[in-house]
N, C-alpha and C. Protein backbone atom coordinates (compact mmCIF):
# COMPACT_ATOMS: atom_id res chain seq x y z
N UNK A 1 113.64 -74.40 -1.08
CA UNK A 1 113.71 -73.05 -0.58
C UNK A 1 114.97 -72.37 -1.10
N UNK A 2 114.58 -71.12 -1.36
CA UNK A 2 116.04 -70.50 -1.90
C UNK A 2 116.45 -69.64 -0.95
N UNK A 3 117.53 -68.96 -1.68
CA UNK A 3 118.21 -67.74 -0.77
C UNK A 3 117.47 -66.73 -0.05
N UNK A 4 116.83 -66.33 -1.19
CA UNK A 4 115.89 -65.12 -1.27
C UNK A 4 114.54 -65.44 -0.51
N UNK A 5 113.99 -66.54 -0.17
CA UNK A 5 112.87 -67.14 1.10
C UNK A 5 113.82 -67.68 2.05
N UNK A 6 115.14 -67.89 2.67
CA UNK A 6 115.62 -67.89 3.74
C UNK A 6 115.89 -66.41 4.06
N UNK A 7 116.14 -65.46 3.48
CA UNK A 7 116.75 -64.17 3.93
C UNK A 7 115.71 -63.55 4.07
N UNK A 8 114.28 -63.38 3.58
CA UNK A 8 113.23 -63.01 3.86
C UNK A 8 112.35 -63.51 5.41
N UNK A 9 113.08 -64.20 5.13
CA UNK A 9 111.82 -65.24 6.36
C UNK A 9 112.90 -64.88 7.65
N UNK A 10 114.53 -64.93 7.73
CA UNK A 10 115.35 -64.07 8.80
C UNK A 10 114.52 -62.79 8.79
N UNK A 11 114.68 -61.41 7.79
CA UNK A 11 114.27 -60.52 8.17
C UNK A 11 112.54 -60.17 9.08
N UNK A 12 111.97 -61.38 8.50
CA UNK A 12 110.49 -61.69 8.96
C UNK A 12 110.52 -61.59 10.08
N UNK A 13 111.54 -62.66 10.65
CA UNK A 13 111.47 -63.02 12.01
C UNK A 13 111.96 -61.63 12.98
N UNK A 14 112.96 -60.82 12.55
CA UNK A 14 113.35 -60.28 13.00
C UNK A 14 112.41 -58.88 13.24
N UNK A 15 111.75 -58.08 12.51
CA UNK A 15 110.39 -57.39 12.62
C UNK A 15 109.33 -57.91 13.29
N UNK A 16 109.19 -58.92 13.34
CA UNK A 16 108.48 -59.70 13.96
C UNK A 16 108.66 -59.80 15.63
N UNK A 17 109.98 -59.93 16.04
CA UNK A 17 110.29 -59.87 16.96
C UNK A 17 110.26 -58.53 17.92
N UNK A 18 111.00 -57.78 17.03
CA UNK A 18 111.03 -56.19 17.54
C UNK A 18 109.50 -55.48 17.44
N UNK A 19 108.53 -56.21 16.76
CA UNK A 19 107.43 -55.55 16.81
C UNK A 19 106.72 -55.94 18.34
N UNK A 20 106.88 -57.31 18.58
CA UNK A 20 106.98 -57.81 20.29
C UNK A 20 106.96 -57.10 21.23
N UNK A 21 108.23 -56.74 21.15
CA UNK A 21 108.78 -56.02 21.99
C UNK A 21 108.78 -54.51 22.32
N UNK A 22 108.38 -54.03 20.95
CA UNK A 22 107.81 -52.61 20.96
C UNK A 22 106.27 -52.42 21.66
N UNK A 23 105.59 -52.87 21.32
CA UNK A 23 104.25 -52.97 22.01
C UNK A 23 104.18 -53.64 23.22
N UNK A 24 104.87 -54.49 23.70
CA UNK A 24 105.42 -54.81 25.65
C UNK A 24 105.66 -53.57 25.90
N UNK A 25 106.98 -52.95 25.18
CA UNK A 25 107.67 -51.79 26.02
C UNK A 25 106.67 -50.55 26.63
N UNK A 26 105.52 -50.49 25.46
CA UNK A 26 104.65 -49.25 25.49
C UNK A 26 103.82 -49.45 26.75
N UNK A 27 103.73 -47.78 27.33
CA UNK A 27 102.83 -48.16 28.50
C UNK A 27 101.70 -47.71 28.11
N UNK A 28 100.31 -48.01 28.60
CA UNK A 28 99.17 -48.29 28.63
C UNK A 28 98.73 -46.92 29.12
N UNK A 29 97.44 -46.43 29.07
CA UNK A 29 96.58 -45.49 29.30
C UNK A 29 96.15 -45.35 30.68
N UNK A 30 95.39 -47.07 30.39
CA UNK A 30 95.36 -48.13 31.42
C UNK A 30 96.09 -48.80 32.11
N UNK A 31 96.27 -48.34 33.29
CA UNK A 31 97.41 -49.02 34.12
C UNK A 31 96.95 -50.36 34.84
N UNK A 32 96.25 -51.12 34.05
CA UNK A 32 96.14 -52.34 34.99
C UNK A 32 97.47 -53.48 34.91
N UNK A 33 96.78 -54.30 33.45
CA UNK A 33 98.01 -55.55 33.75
C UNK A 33 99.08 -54.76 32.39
N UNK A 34 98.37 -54.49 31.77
CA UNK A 34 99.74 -53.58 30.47
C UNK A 34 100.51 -53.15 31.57
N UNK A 35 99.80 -52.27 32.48
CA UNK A 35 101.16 -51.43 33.46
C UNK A 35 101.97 -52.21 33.65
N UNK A 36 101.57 -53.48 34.34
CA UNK A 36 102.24 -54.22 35.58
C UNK A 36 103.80 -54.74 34.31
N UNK A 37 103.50 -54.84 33.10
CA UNK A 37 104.30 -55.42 32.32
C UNK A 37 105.13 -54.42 31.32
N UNK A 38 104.82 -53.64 31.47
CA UNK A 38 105.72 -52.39 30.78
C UNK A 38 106.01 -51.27 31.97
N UNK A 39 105.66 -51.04 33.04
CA UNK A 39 106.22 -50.35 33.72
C UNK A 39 107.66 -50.43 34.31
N UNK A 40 108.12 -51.43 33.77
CA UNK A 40 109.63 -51.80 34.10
C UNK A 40 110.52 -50.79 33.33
N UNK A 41 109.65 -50.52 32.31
CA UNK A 41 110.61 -49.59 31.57
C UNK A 41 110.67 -48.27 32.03
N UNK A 42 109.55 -47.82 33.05
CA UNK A 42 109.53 -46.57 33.89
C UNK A 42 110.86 -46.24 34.75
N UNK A 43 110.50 -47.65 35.66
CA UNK A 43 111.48 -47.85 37.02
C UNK A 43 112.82 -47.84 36.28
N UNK A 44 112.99 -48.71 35.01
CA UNK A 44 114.36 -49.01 34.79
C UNK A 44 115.09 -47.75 34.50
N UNK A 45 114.47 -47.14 33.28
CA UNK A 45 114.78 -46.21 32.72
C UNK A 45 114.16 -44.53 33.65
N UNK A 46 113.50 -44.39 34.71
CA UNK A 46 113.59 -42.94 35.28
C UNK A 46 112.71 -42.64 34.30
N UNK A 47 111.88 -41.85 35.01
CA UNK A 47 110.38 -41.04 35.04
C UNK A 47 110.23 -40.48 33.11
N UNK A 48 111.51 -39.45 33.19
CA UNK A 48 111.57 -38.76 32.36
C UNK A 48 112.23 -39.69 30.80
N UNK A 49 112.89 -40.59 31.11
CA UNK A 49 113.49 -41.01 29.77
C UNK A 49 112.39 -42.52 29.64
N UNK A 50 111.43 -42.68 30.16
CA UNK A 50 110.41 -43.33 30.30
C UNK A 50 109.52 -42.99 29.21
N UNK A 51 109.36 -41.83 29.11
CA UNK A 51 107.90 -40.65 28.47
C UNK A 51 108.75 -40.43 27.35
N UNK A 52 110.26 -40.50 27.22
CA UNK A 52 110.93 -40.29 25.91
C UNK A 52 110.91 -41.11 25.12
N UNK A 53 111.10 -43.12 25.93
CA UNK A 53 110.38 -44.40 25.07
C UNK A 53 109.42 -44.22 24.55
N UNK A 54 108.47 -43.74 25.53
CA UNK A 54 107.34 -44.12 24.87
C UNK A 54 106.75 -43.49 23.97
N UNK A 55 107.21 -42.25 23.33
CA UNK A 55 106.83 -41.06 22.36
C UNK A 55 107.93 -41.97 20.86
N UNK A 56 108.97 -42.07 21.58
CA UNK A 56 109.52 -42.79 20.61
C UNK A 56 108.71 -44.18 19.84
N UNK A 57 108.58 -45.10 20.47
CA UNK A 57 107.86 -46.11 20.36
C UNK A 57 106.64 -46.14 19.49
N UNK A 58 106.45 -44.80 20.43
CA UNK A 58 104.65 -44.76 19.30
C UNK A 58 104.89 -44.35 17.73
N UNK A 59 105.87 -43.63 18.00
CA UNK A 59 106.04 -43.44 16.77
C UNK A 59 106.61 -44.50 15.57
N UNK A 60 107.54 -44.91 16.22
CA UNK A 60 108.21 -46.67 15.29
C UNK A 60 106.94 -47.62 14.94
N UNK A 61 106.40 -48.04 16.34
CA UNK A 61 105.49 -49.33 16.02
C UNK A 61 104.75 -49.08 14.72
N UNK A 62 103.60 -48.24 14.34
CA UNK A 62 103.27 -48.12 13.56
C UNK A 62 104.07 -48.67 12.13
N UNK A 63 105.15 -47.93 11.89
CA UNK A 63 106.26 -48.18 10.84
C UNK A 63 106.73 -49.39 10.79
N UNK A 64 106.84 -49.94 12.20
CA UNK A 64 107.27 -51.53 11.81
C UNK A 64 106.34 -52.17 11.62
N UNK A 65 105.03 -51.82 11.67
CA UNK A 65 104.06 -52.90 11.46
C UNK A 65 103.84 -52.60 9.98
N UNK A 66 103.43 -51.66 9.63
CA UNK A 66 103.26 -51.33 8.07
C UNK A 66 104.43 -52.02 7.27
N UNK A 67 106.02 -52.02 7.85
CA UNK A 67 106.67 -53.01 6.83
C UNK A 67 106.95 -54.17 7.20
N UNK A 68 106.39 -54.76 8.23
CA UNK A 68 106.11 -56.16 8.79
C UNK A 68 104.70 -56.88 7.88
N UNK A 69 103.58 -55.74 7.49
CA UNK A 69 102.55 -56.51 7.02
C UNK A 69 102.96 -56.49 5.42
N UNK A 70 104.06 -55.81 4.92
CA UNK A 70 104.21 -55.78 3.65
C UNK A 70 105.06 -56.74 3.60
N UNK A 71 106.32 -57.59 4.42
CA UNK A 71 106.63 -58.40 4.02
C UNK A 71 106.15 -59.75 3.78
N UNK A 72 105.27 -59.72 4.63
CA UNK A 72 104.49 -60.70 5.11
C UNK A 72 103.51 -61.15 3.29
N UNK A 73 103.22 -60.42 2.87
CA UNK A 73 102.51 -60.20 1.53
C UNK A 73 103.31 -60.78 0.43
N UNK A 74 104.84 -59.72 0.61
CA UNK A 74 106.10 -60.19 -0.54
C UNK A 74 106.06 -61.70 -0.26
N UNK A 75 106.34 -62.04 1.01
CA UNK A 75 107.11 -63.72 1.40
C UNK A 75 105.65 -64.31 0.47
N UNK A 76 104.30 -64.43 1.15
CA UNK A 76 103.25 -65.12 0.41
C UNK A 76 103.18 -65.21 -1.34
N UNK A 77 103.18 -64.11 -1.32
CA UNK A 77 103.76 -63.70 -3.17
C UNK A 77 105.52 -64.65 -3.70
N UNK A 78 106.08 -65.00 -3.15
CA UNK A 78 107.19 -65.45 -3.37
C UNK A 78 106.71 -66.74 -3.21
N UNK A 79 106.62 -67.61 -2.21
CA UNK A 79 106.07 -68.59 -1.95
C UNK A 79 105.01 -69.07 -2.73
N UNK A 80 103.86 -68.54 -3.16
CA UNK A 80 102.89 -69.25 -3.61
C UNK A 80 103.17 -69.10 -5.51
């Protein structure tokens, strides 16, 4: 393994992670069990900076997934 597939496979992990956590944070349409697990970010954060995550959010996830599935491609391309 070289440099360049350890530093890839850190940044992997790390999009990877935050992509997690972006889609937990988001609240649901549907307030059943999504609610029960992202509504923390309501209570935590107050009504209004709640609806500011989540406009935010929607907007990121997308973007991290599009360069989460492109690394994902580079690393395979490097690797194989």
């Amino acid at each position: 393994m070289g440099t360049l597939e350890i530093v890839m496979g850190i940044i992997l992990l790390v999009f990877a992670l935050f992509l997690i956590v972006a889609v937990l944070m988001q609240s649901a349409k549907d307030k059943r069990l999504s609610g029960a697990i992202a509504g923390g970010a309501e209570s935590f954060l107050g009504k209004d900076r709640g609806s500011r995550l989540d406009k935010l959010l929607n907007i990121i996830t997308p973007i991290v997934a599009g360069v989460f599935a492109v690394l994902v491609i580079v690393m395979y391309c490097i690797v194989a």
